[in-house]
Protein backbone atom coordinates (compact mmCIF):
# COMPACT_ATOMS: atom_id res chain seq x y z
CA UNK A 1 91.67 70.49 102.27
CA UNK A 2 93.62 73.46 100.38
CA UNK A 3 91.83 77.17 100.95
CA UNK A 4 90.16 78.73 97.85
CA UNK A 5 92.04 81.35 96.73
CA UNK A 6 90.94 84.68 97.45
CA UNK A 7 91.28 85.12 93.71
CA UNK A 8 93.32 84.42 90.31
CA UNK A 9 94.31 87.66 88.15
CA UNK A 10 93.85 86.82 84.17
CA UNK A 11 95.99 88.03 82.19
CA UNK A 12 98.92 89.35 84.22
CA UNK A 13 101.55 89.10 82.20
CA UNK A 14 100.25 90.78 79.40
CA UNK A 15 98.80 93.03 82.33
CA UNK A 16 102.38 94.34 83.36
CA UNK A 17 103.41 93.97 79.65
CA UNK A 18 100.75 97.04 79.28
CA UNK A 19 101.55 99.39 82.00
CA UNK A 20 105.25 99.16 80.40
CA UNK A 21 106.60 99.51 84.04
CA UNK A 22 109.74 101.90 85.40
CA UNK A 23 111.20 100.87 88.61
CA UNK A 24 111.21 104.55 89.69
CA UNK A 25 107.19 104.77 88.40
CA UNK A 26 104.17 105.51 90.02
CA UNK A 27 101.16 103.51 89.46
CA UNK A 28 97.33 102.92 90.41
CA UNK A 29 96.04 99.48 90.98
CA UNK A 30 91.81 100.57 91.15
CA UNK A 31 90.92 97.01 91.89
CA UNK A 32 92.67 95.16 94.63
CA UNK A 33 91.24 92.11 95.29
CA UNK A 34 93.34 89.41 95.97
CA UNK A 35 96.14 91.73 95.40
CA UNK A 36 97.93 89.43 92.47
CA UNK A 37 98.18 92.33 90.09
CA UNK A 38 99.35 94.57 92.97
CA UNK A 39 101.92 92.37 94.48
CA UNK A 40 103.45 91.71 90.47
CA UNK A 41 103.04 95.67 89.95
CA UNK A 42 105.29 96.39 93.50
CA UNK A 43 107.81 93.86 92.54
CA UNK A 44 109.00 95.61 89.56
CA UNK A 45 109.26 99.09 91.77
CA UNK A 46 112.52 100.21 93.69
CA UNK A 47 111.54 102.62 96.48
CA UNK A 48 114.82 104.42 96.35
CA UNK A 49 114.13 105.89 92.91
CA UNK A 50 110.62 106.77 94.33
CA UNK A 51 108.20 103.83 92.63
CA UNK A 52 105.05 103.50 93.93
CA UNK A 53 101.53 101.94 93.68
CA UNK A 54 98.48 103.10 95.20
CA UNK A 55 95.85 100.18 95.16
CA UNK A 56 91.83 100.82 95.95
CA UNK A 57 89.25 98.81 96.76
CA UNK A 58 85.94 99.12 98.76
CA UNK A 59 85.88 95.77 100.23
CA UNK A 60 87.09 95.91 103.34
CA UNK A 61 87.97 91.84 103.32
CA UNK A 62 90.28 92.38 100.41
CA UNK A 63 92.06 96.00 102.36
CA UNK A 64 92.31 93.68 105.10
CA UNK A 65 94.97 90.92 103.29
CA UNK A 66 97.09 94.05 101.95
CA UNK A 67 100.37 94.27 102.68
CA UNK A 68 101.89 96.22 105.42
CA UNK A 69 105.02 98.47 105.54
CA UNK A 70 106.30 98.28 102.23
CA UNK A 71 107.53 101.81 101.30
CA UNK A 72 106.46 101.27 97.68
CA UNK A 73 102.62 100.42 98.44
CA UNK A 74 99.79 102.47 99.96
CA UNK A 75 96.25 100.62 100.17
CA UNK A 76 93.21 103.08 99.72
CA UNK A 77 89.74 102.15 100.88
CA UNK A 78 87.68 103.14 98.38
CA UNK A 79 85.91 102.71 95.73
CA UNK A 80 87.73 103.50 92.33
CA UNK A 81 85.58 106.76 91.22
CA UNK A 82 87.26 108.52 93.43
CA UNK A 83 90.75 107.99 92.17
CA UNK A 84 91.48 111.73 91.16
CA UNK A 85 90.21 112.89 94.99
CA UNK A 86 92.67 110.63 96.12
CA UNK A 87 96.16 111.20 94.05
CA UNK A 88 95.39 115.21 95.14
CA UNK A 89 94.92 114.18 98.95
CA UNK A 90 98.73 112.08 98.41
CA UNK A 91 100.09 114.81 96.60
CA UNK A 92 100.74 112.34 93.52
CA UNK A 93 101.63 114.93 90.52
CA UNK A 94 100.77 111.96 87.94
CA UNK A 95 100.94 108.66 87.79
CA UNK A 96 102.55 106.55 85.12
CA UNK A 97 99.71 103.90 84.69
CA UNK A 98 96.42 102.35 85.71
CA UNK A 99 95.16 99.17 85.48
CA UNK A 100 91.49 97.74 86.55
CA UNK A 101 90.68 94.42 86.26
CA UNK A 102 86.69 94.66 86.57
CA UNK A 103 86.11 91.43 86.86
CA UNK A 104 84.18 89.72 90.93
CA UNK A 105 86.25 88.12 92.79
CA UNK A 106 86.41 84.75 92.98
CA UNK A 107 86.12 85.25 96.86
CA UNK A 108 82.56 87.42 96.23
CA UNK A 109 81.26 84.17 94.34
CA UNK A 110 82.66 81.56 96.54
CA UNK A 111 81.16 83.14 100.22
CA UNK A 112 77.29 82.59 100.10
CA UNK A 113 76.80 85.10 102.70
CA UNK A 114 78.12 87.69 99.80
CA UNK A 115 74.91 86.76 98.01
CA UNK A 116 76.89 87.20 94.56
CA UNK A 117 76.39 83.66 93.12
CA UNK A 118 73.35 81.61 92.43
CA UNK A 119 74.70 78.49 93.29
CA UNK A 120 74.52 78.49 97.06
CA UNK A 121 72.06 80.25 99.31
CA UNK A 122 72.98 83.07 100.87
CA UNK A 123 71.52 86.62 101.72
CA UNK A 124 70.51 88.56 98.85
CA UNK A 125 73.26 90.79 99.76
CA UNK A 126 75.93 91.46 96.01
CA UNK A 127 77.58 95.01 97.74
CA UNK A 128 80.66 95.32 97.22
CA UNK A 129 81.27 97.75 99.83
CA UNK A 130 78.55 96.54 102.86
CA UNK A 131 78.88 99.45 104.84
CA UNK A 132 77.63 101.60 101.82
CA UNK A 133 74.92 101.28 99.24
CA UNK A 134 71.64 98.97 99.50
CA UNK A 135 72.16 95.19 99.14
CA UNK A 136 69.68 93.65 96.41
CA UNK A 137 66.95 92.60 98.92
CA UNK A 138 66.21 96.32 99.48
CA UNK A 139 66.67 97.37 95.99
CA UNK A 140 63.81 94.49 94.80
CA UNK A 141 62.12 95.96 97.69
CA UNK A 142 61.54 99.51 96.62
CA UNK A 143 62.44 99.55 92.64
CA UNK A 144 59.31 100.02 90.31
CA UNK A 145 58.27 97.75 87.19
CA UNK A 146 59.99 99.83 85.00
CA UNK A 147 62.75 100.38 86.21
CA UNK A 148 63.31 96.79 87.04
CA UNK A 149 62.58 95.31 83.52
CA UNK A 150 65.45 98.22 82.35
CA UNK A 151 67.83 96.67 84.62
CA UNK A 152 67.16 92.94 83.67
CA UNK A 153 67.21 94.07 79.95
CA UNK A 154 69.88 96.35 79.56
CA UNK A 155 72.60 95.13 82.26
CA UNK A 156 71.61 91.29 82.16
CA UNK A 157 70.57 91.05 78.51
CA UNK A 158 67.53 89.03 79.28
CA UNK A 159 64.85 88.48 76.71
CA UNK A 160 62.45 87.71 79.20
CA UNK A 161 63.55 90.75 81.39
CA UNK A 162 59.67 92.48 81.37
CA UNK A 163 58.04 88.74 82.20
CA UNK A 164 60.58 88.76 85.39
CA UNK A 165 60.22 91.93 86.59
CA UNK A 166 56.53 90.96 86.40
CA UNK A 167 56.98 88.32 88.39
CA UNK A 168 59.25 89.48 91.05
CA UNK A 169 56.44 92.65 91.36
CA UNK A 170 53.86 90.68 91.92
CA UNK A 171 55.86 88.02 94.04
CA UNK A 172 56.48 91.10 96.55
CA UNK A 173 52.79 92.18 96.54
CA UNK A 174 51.65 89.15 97.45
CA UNK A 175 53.62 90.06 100.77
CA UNK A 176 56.76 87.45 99.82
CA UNK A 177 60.62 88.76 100.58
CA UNK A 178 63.49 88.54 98.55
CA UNK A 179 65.62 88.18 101.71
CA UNK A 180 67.67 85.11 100.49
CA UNK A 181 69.13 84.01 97.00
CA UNK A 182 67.25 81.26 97.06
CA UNK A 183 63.88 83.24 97.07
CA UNK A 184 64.64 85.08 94.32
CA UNK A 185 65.44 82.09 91.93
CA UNK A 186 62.43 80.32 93.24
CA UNK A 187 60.30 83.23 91.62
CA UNK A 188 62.14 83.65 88.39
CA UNK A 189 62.40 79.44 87.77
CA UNK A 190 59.66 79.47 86.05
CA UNK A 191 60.55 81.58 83.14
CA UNK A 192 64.11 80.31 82.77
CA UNK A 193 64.99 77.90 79.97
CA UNK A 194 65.89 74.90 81.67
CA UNK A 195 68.17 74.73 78.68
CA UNK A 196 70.00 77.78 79.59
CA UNK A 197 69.59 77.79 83.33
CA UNK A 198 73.07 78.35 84.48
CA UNK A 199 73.30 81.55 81.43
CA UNK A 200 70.18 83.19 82.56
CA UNK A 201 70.72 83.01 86.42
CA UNK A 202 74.19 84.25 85.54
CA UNK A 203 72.65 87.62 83.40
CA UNK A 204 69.78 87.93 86.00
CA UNK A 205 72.61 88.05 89.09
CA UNK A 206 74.84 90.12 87.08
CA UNK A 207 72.36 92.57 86.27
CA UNK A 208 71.11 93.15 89.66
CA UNK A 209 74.99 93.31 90.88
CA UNK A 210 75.54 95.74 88.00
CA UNK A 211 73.00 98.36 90.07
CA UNK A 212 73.73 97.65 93.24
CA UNK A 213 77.02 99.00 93.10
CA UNK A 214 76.48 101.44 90.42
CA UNK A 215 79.19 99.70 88.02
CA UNK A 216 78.85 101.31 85.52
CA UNK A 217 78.69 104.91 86.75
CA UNK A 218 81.83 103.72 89.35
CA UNK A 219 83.46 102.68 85.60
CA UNK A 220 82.47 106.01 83.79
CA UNK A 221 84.29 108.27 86.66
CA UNK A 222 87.28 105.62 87.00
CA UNK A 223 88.08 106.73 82.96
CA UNK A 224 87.47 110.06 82.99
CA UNK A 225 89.67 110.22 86.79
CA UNK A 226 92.36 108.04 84.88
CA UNK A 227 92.39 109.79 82.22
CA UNK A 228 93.44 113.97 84.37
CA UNK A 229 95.53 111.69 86.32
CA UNK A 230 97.86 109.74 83.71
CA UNK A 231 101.04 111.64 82.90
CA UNK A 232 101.32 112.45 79.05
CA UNK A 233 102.67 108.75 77.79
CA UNK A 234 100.99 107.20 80.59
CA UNK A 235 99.19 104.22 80.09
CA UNK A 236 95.60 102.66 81.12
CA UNK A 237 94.82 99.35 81.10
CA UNK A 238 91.56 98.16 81.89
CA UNK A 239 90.20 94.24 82.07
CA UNK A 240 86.36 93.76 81.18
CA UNK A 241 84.58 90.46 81.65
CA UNK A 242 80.71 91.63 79.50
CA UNK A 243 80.18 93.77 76.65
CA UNK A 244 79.08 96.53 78.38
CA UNK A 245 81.79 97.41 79.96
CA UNK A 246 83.90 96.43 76.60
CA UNK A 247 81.84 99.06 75.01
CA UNK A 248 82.42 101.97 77.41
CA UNK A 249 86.10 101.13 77.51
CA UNK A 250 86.47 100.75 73.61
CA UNK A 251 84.44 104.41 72.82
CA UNK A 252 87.06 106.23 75.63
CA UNK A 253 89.55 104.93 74.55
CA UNK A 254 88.96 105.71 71.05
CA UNK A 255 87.32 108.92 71.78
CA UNK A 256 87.90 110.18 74.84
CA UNK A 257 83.90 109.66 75.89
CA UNK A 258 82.11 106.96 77.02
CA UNK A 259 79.59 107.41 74.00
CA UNK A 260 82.23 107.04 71.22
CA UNK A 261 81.60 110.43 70.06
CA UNK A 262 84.02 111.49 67.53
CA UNK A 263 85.19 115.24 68.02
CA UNK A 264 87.72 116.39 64.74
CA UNK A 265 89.62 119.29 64.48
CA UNK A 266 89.09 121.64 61.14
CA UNK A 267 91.35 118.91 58.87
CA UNK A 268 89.21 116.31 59.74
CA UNK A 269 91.69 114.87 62.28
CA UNK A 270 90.11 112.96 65.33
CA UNK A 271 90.87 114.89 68.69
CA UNK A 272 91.08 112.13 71.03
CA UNK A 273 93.32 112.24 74.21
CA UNK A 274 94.12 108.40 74.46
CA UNK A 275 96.09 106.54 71.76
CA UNK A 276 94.55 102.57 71.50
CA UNK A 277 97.63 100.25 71.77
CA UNK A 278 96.65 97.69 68.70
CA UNK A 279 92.66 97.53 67.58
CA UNK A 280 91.65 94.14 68.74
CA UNK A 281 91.61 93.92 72.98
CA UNK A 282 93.91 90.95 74.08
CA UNK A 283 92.16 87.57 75.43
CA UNK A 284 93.36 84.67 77.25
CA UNK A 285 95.07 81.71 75.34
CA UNK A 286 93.90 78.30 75.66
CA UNK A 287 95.98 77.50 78.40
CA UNK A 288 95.65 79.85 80.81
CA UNK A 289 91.74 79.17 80.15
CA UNK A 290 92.12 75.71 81.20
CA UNK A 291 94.49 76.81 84.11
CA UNK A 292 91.64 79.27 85.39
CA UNK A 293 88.24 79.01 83.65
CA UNK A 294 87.05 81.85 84.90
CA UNK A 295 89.25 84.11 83.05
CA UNK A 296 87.59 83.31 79.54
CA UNK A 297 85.63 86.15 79.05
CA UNK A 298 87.98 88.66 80.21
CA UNK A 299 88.92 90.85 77.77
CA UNK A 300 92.43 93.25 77.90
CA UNK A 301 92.25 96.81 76.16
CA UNK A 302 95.48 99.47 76.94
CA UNK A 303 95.94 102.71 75.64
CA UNK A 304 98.45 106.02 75.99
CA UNK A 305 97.68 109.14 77.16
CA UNK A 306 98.64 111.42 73.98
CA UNK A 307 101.61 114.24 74.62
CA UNK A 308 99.75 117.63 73.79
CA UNK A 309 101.64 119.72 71.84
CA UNK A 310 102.40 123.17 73.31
């Protein structure tokens, strides 16, 4: 029987179309994984002319599978937000490009003991990073009503979000844990459509993973770090797999802000610092959809650091 892979990048060629690579170029990869984006990136870098990729991630099971002793390629074990801490602690004086593919793993859904998926019982685990952070059983532990239905409604898009949160309240007072995967969807089956089981699970998980690793503050400080690090010219190209994250990447890159507000100068001119390349973000064709399923809902946005006139 053939091993799962650890994971499938979408969209690399159009990936490596973006960044516009130089052989003599430094880069930041700010989400590992299974490396497939990183080991394309390094290929198109010649050490001798001083290329370079620096490649994050806080999972230590994807640092582990990086490779070793390549002069072009330094693995940093970390989590993304801190990618301007790290270019100052290399020295790196700008890089030419970043590119982020937010998307899980394939390898965080495929281990139950991850506790990412809802179709196999696992731990109620979903960090990223396991030696930081709380893993969901302690965060459904300790999180109030409120808080919880703002979660389920605002990171998982639930309609029912204030009738769960209800239910996994009361669930807990009533002295039951949310120690396994399995407990959790035995609490929220009731309200899920049985028509939309698979869709709702999916929001409620991804919701819950959203907080537990801070994704979207982790996404807010990977821009605004890209953004001091790219040279002027540079590019940023960032993969998003829900509209939430679309949305924050669309208003930066428009604006400069992960709000979309528009700041113009006295002739009504938009002072942003990033240039869009094209106004539509680029999807995956029906082939590479049927190749790797998973990659439908990614969606590719890229844009260029504007020179500053002096």
């Amino acid at each position: 029987m053939s091993e799962q892979p650890y994971h499938i990048p979408a969209l690399l060629p159009q990936c490596l179309d973006a960044l516009d690579i130089k052989p003599g170029g430094v880069y930041v990869d700010a989400t590992y994984g299974g490396g497939g984006h990183s080991r394309a990136i390094i290929e198109r870098l010649d050490a001798d002319e001083g290329g370079h990729l620096y490649s994050f991630d806080q999972d230590m099971d994807a640092v582990s599978r990086a490779p070793k002793g390549d002069d072009r390629f330094t693995m940093v074990y970390s989590n993304f937000r801190f990618i301007t801490n790290f270019m100052r602690f290399y020295d790196v004086d700008g890089v030419d490009g970043v590119l982020a593919d937010l998307g899980v793993s394939f390898h965080h859904f495929d281990t139950p003991e991850r506790g990412f998926s809802f179709r196999a019982d696992g731990p109620l685990d979903m960090r990223m990073n396991r030696s930081a952070s709380r893993p969901a059983s302690r965060l459904l532990a300790e999180i109030d009503r409120d808080r919880l239905t703002d979660i389920l409604k605002i990171y998982g898009e639930l309609q029912q979000a204030r009738r769960m949160a209800d239910a996994i309240i009361r669930s807990r007072e009533s002295g039951k844990p949310f120690e396994t995967v399995g407990q959790l969807i035995e609490t929220v089956s009731p309200l899920i459509d049985p028509r939309k089981e698979k869709k709702e699970l999916a929001q409620l998980f991804q919701a819950l993973r959203i907080e537990v690793n801070d994704e979207m503050g982790a996404l807010r400080e990977l821009l605004e770090g890209a953004l001091s690090v790219l040279k002027p010219g540079g590019r940023i190209a960032i993969l998003t797999y829900h509209s939430l994250e679309d949305r924050m990447v669309k208003n930066f890159f428009k604006t400069g802000n992960i709000e979309g507000r528009v700041d113009k100068d006295f002739f009504g001119r938009v002072n942003a610092p990033l240039r869009p390349l094209g106004s539509r973000p680029i999807t995956p064709d029906d082939a590479e959809i049927a190749a790797n399923p998973r990659s439908r809902s990614a969606k590719l946005r890229v844009a260029e650091k504007i020179e500053t006139e002096k």
